[in-house]
Protein backbone atom coordinates (compact mmCIF):
# COMPACT_ATOMS: atom_id res chain seq x y z
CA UNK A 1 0.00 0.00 0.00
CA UNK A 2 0.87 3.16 -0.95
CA UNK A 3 -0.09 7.05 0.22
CA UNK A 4 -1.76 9.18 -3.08
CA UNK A 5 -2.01 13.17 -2.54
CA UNK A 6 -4.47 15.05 -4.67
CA UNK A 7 -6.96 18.07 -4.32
CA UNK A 8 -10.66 17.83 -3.77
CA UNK A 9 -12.77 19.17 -7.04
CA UNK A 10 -15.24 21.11 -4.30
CA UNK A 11 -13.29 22.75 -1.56
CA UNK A 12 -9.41 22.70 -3.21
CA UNK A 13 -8.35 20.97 0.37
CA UNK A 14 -5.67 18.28 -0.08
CA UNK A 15 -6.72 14.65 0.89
CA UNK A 16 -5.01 11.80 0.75
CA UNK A 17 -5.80 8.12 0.00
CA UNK A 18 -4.02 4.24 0.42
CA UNK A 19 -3.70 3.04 -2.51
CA UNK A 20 -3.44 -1.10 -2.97
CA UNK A 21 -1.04 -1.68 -6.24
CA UNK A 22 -2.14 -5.36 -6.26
CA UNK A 23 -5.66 -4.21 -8.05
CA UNK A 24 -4.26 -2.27 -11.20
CA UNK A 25 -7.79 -0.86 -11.88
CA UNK A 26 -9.55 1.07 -9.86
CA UNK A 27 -13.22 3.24 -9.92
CA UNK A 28 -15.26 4.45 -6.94
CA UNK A 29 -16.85 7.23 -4.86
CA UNK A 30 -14.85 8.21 -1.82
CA UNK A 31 -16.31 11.36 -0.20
CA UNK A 32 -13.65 13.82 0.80
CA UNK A 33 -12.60 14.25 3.93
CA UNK A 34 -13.19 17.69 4.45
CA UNK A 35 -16.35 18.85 2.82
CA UNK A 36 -18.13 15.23 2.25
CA UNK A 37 -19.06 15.75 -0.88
CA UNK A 38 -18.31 12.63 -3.50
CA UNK A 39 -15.30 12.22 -5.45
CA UNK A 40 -15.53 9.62 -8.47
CA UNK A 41 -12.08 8.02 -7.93
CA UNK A 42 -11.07 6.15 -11.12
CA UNK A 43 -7.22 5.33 -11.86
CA UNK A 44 -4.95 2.91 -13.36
CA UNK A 45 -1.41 1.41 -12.31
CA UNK A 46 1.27 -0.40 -13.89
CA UNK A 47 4.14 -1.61 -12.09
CA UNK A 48 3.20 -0.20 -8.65
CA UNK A 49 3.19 3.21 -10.42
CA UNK A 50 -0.15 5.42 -11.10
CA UNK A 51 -0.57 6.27 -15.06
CA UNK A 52 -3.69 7.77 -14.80
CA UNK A 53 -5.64 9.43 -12.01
């Protein structure tokens, strides 16, 4: 497991997320932790390394 940094589309306030690099493809709703509101989360990895986001 790794740590992923990015910005929340509604309130700009950086989050953070574990990331699992044993499932390469990933898509769900997290809801941020600041504001709550829901964040489609969709991303792909390829050798433990995010390509898209």
């Amino acid at each position: 497991m790794f740590e992923h940094f990015f910005q929340c589309p509604y309130c700009l306030a950086e989050i953070t997320m574990l990331i699992d690099p044993s499932i390469t493809s990933q898509k769900y709703i997290e809801d941020c932790e600041v504001c709550c509101n829901p964040i489609e989360v969709e991303m792909a990895l390829e050798e433990n390394e995010i390509v898209s986001f």
